[in-house]
C-alpha atoms as a PDB file:
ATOM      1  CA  UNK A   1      -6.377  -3.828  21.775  1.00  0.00           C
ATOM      2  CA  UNK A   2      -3.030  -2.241  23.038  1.00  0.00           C
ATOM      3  CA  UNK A   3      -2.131   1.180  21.672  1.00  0.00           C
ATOM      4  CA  UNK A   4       1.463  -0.889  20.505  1.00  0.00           C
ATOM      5  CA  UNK A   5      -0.838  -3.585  18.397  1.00  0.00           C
ATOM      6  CA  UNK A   6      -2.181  -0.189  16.606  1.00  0.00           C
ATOM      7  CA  UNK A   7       0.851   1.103  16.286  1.00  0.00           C
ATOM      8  CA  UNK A   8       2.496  -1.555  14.959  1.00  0.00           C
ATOM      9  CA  UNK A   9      -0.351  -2.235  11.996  1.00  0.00           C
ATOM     10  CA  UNK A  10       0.295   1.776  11.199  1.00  0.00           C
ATOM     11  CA  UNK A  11       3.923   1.373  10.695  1.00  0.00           C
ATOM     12  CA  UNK A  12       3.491  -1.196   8.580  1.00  0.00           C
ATOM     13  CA  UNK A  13       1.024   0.417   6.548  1.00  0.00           C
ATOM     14  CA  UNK A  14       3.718   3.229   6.508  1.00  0.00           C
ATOM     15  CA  UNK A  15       6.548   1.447   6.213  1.00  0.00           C
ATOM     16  CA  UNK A  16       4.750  -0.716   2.786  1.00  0.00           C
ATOM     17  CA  UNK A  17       4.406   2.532   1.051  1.00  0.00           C
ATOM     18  CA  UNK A  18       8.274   4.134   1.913  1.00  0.00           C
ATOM     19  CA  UNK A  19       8.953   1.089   0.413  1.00  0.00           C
ATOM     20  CA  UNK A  20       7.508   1.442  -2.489  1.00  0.00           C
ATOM     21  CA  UNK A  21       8.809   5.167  -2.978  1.00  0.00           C
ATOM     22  CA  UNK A  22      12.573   3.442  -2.143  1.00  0.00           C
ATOM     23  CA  UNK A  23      12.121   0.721  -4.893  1.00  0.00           C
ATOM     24  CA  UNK A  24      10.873   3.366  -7.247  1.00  0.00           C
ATOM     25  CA  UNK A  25      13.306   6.234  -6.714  1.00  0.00           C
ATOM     26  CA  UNK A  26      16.597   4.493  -5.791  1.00  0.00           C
ATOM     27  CA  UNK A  27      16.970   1.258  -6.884  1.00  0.00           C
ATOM     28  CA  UNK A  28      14.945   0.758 -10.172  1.00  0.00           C
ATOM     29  CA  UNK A  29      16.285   4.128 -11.667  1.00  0.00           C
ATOM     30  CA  UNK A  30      19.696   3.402 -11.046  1.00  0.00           C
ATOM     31  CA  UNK A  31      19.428   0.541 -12.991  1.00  0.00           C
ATOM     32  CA  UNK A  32      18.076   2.842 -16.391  1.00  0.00           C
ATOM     33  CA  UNK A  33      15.432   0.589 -16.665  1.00  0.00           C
ATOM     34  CA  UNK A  34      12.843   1.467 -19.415  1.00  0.00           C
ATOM     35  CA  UNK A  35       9.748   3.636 -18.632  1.00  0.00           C
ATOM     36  CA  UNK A  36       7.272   0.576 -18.746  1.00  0.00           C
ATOM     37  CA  UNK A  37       8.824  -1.456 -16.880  1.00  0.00           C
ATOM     38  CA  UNK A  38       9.015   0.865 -14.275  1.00  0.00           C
ATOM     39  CA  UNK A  39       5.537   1.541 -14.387  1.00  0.00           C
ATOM     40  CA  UNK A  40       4.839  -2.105 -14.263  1.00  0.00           C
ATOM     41  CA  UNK A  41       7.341  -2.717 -10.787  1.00  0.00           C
ATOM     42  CA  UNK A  42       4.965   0.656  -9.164  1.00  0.00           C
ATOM     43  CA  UNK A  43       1.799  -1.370  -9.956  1.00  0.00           C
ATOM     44  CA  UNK A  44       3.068  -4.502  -8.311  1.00  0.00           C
ATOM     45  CA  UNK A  45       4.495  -2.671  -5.674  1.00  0.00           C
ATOM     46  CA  UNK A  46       1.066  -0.994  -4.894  1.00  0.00           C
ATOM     47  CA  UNK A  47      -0.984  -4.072  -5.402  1.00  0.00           C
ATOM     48  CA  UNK A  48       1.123  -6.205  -3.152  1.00  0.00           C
ATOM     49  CA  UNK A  49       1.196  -3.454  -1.018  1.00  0.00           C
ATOM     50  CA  UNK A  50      -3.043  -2.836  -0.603  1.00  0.00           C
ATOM     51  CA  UNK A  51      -3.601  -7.042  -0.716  1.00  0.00           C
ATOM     52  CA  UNK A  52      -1.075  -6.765   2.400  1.00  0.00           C
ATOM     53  CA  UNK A  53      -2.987  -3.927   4.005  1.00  0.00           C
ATOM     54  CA  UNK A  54      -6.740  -5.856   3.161  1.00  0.00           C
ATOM     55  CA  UNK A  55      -5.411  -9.251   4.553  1.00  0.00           C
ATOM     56  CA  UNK A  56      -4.408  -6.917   7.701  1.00  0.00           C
ATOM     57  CA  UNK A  57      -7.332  -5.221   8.107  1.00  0.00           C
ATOM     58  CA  UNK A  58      -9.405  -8.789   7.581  1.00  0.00           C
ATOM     59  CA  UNK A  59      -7.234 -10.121  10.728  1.00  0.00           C
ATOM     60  CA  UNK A  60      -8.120  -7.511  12.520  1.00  0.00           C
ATOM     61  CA  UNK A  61     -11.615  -7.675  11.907  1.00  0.00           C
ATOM     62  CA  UNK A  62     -11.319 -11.615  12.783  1.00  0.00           C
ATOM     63  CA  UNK A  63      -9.448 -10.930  16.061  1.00  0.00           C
ATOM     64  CA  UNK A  64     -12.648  -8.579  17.040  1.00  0.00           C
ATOM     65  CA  UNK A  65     -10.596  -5.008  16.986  1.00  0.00           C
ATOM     66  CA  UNK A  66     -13.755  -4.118  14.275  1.00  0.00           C
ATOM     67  CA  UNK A  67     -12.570  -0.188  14.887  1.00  0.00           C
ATOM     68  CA  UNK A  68      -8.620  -0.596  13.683  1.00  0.00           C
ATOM     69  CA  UNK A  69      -9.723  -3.013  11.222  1.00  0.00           C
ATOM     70  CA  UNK A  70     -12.193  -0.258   9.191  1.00  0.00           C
ATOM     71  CA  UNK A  71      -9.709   2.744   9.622  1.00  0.00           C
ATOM     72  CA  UNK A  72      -6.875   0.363   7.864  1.00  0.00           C
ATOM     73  CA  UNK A  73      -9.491  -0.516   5.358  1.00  0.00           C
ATOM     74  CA  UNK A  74     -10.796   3.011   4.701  1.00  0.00           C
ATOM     75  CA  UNK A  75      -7.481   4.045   4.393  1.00  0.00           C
ATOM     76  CA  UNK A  76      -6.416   1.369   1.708  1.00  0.00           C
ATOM     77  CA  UNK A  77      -9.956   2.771  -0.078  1.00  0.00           C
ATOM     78  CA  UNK A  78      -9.199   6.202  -0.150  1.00  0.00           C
ATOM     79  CA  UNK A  79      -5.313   5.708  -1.040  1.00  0.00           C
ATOM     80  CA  UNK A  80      -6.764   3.495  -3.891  1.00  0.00           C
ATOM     81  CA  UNK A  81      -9.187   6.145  -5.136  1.00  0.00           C
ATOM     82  CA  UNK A  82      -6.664   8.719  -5.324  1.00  0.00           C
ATOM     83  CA  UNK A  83      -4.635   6.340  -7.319  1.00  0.00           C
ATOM     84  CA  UNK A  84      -6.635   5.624  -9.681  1.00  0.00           C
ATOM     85  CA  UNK A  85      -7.587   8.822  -9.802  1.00  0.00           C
ATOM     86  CA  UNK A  86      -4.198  10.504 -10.826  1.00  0.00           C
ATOM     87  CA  UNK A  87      -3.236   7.014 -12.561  1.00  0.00           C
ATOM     88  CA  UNK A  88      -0.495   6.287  -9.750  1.00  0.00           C
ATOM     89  CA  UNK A  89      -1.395   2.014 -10.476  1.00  0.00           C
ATOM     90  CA  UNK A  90       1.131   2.037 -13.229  1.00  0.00           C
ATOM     91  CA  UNK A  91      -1.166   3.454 -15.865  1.00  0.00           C
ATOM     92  CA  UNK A  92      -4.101   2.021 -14.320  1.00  0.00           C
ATOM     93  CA  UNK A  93      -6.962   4.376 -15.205  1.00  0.00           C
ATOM     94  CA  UNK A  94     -11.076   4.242 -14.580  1.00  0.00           C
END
Protein backbone atom coordinates (compact mmCIF):
# COMPACT_ATOMS: atom_id res chain seq x y z
CA UNK A 1 0.00 0.00 0.00
CA UNK A 2 1.15 3.67 -0.71
CA UNK A 3 2.42 5.67 2.26
CA UNK A 4 -0.68 8.38 0.99
CA UNK A 5 -3.43 5.33 1.39
CA UNK A 6 -1.93 5.21 5.16
CA UNK A 7 -1.97 8.51 5.52
CA UNK A 8 -5.12 9.18 4.45
CA UNK A 9 -6.90 6.30 6.88
CA UNK A 10 -4.77 8.25 9.85
CA UNK A 11 -6.27 11.54 9.13
CA UNK A 12 -9.39 10.29 9.18
CA UNK A 13 -9.02 8.53 12.27
CA UNK A 14 -7.72 12.00 13.45
CA UNK A 15 -9.86 14.08 11.90
CA UNK A 16 -13.24 11.69 13.49
CA UNK A 17 -12.04 12.47 16.91
CA UNK A 18 -11.27 16.64 16.39
CA UNK A 19 -14.58 16.28 15.43
CA UNK A 20 -15.93 15.06 18.13
CA UNK A 21 -13.96 17.53 20.54
CA UNK A 22 -15.52 20.50 17.97
CA UNK A 23 -19.16 19.19 18.41
CA UNK A 24 -18.58 18.91 22.10
CA UNK A 25 -16.80 22.16 22.96
CA UNK A 26 -18.20 24.67 20.42
CA UNK A 27 -21.29 23.96 19.11
CA UNK A 28 -23.36 21.91 21.70
CA UNK A 29 -22.32 24.31 24.62
CA UNK A 30 -23.23 27.28 22.92
CA UNK A 31 -26.48 26.09 22.62
CA UNK A 32 -26.82 25.61 26.90
CA UNK A 33 -27.95 22.37 26.30
CA UNK A 34 -28.55 20.24 29.48
CA UNK A 35 -25.75 18.04 30.98
CA UNK A 36 -27.38 14.69 29.70
CA UNK A 37 -27.93 15.46 26.68
CA UNK A 38 -24.60 16.39 26.17
CA UNK A 39 -23.36 13.34 27.48
CA UNK A 40 -25.66 11.46 25.25
CA UNK A 41 -24.37 13.59 21.71
CA UNK A 42 -20.34 12.46 23.18
CA UNK A 43 -21.52 8.80 23.21
CA UNK A 44 -22.93 8.94 19.73
CA UNK A 45 -20.22 10.88 18.60
CA UNK A 46 -17.69 8.19 19.86
CA UNK A 47 -19.69 5.24 18.77
CA UNK A 48 -20.19 6.50 15.28
CA UNK A 49 -16.85 7.46 15.41
CA UNK A 50 -15.11 3.67 16.46
CA UNK A 51 -18.00 1.74 14.03
CA UNK A 52 -16.33 4.19 11.31
CA UNK A 53 -12.80 3.32 12.34
CA UNK A 54 -13.81 -0.86 12.62
CA UNK A 55 -15.58 -0.75 9.14
CA UNK A 56 -12.08 0.95 8.04
CA UNK A 57 -9.91 -1.25 9.48
CA UNK A 58 -12.26 -4.38 8.10
CA UNK A 59 -11.61 -2.81 4.43
CA UNK A 60 -8.37 -2.79 4.95
CA UNK A 61 -8.05 -6.13 6.10
CA UNK A 62 -10.30 -7.18 2.90
CA UNK A 63 -8.07 -5.21 0.47
CA UNK A 64 -4.99 -7.45 1.96
CA UNK A 65 -3.02 -4.33 3.78
CA UNK A 66 -3.45 -6.99 7.08
CA UNK A 67 -0.57 -4.57 8.83
CA UNK A 68 -2.61 -0.97 8.55
CA UNK A 69 -5.69 -2.79 9.11
CA UNK A 70 -4.53 -4.18 12.92
CA UNK A 71 -2.73 -0.84 13.92
CA UNK A 72 -6.26 1.05 13.08
CA UNK A 73 -7.93 -1.69 14.98
CA UNK A 74 -5.58 -1.74 17.99
CA UNK A 75 -5.86 1.73 18.11
CA UNK A 76 -9.80 1.87 18.17
CA UNK A 77 -9.16 -0.98 21.19
CA UNK A 78 -6.98 0.87 23.23
CA UNK A 79 -8.86 4.38 22.69
CA UNK A 80 -11.97 2.30 23.74
CA UNK A 81 -10.37 0.91 26.89
CA UNK A 82 -9.30 4.15 28.08
CA UNK A 83 -12.79 5.28 27.59
CA UNK A 84 -14.39 3.18 29.35
CA UNK A 85 -12.00 3.35 31.67
CA UNK A 86 -12.33 7.12 32.72
CA UNK A 87 -16.17 6.87 31.58
CA UNK A 88 -15.46 9.19 28.41
CA UNK A 89 -18.73 6.93 26.47
CA UNK A 90 -21.17 9.34 27.94
CA UNK A 91 -21.38 7.67 31.32
CA UNK A 92 -20.64 4.41 29.94
CA UNK A 93 -18.89 2.51 32.74
CA UNK A 94 -17.57 -1.42 33.14
Amino acid sequence: METVTYVSAMMLVLFLFVARHYLMTRWLDRENESHMQLMAAQGAVSRTAFSMMLVLAGLLYVMGEISIALDLSLMVAFVAMLGVTFGRFGGVTT
